[in-house]
C-alpha atoms as a PDB file:
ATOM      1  CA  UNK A   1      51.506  30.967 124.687  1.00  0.00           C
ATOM      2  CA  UNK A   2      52.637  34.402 125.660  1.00  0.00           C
ATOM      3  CA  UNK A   3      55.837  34.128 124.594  1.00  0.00           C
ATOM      4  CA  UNK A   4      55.165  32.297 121.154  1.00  0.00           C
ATOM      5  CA  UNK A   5      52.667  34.711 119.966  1.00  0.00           C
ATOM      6  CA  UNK A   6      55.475  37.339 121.010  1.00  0.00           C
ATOM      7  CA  UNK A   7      57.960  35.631 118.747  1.00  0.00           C
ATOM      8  CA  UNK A   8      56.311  35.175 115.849  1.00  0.00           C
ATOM      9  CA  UNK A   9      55.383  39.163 116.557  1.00  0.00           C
ATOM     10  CA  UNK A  10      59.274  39.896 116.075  1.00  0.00           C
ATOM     11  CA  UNK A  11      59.820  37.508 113.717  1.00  0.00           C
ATOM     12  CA  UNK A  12      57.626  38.894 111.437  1.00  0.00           C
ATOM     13  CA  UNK A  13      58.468  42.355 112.226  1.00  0.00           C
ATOM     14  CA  UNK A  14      62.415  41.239 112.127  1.00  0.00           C
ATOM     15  CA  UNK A  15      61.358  39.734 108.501  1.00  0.00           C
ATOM     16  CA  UNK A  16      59.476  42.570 107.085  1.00  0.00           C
ATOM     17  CA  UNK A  17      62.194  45.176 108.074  1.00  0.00           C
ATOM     18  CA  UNK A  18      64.890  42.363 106.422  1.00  0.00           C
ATOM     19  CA  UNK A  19      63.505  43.044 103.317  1.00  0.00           C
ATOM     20  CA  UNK A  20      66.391  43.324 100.565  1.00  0.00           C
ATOM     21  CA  UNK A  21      66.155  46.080  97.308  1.00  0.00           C
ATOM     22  CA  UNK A  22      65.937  42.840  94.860  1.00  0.00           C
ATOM     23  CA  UNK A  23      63.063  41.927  96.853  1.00  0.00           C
ATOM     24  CA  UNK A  24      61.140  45.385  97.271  1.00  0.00           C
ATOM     25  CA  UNK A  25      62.235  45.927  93.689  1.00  0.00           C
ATOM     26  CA  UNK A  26      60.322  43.090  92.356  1.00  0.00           C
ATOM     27  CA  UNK A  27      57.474  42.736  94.578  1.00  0.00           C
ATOM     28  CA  UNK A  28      56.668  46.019  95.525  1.00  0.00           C
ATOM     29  CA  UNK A  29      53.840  48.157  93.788  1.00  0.00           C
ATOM     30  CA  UNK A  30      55.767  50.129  92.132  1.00  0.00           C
ATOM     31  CA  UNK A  31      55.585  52.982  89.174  1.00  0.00           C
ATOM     32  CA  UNK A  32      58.034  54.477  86.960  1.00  0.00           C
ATOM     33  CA  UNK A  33      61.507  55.017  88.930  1.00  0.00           C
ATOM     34  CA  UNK A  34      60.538  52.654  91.120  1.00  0.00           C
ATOM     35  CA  UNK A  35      58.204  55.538  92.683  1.00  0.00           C
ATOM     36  CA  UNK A  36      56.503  54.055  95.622  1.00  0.00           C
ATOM     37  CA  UNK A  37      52.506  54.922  95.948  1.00  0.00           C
ATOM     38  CA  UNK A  38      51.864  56.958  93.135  1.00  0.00           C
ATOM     39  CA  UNK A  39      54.278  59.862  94.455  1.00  0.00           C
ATOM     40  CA  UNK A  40      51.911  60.367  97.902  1.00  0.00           C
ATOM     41  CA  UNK A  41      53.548  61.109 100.891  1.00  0.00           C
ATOM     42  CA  UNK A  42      53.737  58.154 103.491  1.00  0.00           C
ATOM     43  CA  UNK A  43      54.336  60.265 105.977  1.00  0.00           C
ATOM     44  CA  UNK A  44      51.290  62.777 105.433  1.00  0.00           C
ATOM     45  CA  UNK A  45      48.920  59.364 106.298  1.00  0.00           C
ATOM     46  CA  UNK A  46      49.797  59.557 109.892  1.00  0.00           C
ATOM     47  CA  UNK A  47      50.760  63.031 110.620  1.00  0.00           C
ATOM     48  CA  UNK A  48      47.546  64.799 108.543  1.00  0.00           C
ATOM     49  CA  UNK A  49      45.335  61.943 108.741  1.00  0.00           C
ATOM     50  CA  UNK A  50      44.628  62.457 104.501  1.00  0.00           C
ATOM     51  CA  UNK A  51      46.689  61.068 101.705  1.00  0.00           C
ATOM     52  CA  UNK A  52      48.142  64.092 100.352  1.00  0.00           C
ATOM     53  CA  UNK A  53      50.516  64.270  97.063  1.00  0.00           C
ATOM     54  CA  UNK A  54      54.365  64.173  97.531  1.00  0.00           C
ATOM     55  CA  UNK A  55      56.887  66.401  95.279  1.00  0.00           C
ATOM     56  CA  UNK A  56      60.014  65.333  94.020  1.00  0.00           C
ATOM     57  CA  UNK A  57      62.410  68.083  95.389  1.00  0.00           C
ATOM     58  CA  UNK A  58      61.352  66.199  99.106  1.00  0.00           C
ATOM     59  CA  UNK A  59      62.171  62.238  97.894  1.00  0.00           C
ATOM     60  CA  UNK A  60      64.081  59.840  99.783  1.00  0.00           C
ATOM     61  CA  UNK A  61      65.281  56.421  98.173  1.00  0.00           C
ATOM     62  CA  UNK A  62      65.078  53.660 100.913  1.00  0.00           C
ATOM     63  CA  UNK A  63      66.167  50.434  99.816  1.00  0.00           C
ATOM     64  CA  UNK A  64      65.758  51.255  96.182  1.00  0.00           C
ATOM     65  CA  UNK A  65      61.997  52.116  96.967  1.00  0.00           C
ATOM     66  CA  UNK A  66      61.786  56.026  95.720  1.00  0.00           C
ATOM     67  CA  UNK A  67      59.067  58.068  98.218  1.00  0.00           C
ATOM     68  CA  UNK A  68      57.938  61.392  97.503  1.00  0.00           C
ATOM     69  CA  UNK A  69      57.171  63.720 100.420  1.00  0.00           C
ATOM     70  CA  UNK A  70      55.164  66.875 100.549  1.00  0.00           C
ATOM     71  CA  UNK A  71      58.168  68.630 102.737  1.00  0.00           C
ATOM     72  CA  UNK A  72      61.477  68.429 104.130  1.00  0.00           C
ATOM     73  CA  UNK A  73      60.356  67.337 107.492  1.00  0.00           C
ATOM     74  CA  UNK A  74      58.164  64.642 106.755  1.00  0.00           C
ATOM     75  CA  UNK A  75      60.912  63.189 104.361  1.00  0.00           C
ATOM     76  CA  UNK A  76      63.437  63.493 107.456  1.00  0.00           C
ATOM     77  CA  UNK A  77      60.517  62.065 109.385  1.00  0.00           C
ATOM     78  CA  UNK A  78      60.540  59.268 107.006  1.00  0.00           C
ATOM     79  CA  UNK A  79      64.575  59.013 106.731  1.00  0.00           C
ATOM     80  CA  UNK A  80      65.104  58.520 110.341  1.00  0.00           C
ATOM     81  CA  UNK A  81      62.466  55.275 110.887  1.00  0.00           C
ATOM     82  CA  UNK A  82      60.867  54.108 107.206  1.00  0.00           C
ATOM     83  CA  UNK A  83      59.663  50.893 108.477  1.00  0.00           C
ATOM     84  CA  UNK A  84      56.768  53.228 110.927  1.00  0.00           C
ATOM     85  CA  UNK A  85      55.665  54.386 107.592  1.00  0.00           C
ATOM     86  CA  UNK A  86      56.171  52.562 104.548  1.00  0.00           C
ATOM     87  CA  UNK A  87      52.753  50.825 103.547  1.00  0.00           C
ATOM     88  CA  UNK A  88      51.771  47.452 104.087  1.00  0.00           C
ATOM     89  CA  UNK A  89      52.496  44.129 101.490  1.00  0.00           C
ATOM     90  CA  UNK A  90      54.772  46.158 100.053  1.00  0.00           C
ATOM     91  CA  UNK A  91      51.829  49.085  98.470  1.00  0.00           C
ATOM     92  CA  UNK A  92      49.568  46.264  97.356  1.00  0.00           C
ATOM     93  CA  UNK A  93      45.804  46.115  98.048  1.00  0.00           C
ATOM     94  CA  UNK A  94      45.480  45.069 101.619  1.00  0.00           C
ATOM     95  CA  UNK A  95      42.160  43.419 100.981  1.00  0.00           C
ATOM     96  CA  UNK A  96      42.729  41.450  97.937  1.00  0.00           C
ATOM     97  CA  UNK A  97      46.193  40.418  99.335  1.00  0.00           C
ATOM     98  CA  UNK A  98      44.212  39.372 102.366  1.00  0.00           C
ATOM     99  CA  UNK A  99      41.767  37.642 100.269  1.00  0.00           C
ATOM    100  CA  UNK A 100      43.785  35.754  97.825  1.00  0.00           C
ATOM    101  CA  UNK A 101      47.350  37.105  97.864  1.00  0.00           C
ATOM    102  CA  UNK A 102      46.749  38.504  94.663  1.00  0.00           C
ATOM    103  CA  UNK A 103      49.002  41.900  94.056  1.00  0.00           C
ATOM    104  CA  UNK A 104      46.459  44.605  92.968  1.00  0.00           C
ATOM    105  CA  UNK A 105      47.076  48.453  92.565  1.00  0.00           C
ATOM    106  CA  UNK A 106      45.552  50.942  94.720  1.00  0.00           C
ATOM    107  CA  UNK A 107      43.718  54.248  95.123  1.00  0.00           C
ATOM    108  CA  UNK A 108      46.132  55.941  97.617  1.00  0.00           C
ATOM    109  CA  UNK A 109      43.781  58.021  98.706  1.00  0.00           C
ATOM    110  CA  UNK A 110      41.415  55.058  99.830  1.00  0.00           C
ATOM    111  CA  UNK A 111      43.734  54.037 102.927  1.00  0.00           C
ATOM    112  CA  UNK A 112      43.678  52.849 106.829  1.00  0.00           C
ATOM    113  CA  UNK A 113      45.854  53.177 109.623  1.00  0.00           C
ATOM    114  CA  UNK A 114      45.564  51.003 112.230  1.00  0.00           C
ATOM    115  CA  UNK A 115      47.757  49.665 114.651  1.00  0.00           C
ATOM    116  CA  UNK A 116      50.186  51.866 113.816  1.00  0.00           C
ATOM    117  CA  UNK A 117      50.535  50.481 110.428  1.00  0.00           C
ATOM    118  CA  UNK A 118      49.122  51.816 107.092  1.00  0.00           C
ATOM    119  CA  UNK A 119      46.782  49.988 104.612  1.00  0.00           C
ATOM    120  CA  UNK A 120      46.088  50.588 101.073  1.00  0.00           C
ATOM    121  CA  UNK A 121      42.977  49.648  98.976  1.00  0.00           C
ATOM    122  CA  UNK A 122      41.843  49.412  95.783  1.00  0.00           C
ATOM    123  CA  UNK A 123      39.250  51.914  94.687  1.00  0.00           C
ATOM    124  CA  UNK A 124      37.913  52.472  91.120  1.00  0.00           C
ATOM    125  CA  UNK A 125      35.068  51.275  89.042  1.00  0.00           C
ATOM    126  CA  UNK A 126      32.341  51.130  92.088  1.00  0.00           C
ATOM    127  CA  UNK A 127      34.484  48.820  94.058  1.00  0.00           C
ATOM    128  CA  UNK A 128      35.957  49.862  97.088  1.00  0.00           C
ATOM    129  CA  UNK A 129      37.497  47.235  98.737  1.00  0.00           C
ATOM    130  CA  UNK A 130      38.371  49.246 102.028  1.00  0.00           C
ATOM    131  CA  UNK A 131      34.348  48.801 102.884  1.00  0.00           C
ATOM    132  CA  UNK A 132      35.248  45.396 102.534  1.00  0.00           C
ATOM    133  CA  UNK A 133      38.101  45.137 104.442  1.00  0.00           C
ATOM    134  CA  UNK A 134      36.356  46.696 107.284  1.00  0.00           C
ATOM    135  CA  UNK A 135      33.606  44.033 107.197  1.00  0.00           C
ATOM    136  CA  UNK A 136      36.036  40.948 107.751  1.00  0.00           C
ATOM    137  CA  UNK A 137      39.197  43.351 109.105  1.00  0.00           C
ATOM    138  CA  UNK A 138      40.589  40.167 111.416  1.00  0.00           C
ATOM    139  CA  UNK A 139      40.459  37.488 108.940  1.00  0.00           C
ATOM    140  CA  UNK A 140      41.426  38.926 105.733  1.00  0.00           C
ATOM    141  CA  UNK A 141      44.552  41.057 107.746  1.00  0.00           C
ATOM    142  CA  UNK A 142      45.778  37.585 108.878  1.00  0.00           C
ATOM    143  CA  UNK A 143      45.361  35.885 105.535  1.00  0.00           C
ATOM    144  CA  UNK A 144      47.404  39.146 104.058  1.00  0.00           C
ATOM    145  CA  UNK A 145      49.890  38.401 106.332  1.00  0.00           C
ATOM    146  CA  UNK A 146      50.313  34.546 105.423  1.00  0.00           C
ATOM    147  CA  UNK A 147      50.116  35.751 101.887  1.00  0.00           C
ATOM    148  CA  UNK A 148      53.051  38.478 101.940  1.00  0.00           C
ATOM    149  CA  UNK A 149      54.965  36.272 103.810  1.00  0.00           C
ATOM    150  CA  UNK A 150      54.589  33.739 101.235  1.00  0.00           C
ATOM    151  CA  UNK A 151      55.505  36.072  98.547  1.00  0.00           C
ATOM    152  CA  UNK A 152      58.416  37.014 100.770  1.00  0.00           C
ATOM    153  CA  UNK A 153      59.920  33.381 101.194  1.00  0.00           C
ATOM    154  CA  UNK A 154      58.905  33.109  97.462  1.00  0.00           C
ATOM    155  CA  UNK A 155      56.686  30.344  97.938  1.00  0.00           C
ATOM    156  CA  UNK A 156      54.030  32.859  95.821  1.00  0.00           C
ATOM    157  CA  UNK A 157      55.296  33.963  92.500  1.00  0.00           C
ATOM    158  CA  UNK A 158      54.090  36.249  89.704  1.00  0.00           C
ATOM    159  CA  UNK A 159      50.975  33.751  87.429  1.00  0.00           C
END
């Protein structure tokens, strides 16, 4: 049992990191330049714990994702392992992606990092959907992970 859940561990890992520019380009939340995250610095999540706003002078194209970074280090930070930081189902809401694989923008200042791995959420109108995330964390992060897979073997398309 060990060594299957250990598998599908790298598998998935293997998968997400085999992630082609078509693929990021079309599925990935994306703005204006293909600007990843509304121009926040991925980095910033893990290293200052806050989502803080990235500048364009410190931007790094990975896979023909565009990132923003508030300063040369964190971008070099970034350059030298972007799978540690890049968000989750590709930017998407981690909740509703969990809940229905639906792709829906995010607050990126309403975030998680857990396991090492950083989670966005939509928050606007009186809904945040981190709180509800964090009510049903186990279930809805392994129905986000069925769903982006989905959308990754293209069994889930754009309605």
């Amino acid at each position: 049992m060990k060594k299957l859940m250990l598998s599908l561990m790298v598998a998935f890992v293997l998968g997400t990191q085999a992630q082609d520019e078509p693929f990021r380009l079309e599925n990935y939340n994306l703005g204006e330049n293909n600007l990843a995250m509304d121009g926040y610095d991925p980095v910033a999540y893990f290293s200052e714990g806050r989502a803080i706003k990235g500048k364009k002078i410190f931007s790094y194209v990975h896979k023909g994702v565009l990132y923003y970074f508030a300063s040369a280090p964190h971008r070099d930070q970034f350059a030298s392992n972007p799978y540690r930081y890049e968000p989750e189902y590709g930017g998407w809401c981690a909740y509703q992606m969990g809940r229905n694989g639906e792709k829906v923008s995010i607050n990126p200042k309403t975030f998680e990092i857990r396991d090492g791995r950083l989670y966005l959420f939509y928050n606007q109108f009186f809904v945040n959907t981190k709180t509800r995330w964090l009510k049903n964390r186990k279930e809805l992060h392994s129905g986000a992970d069925t769903h982006w897979q989905e959308w990754e073997s293209g069994k889930r398309k754009e309605e």
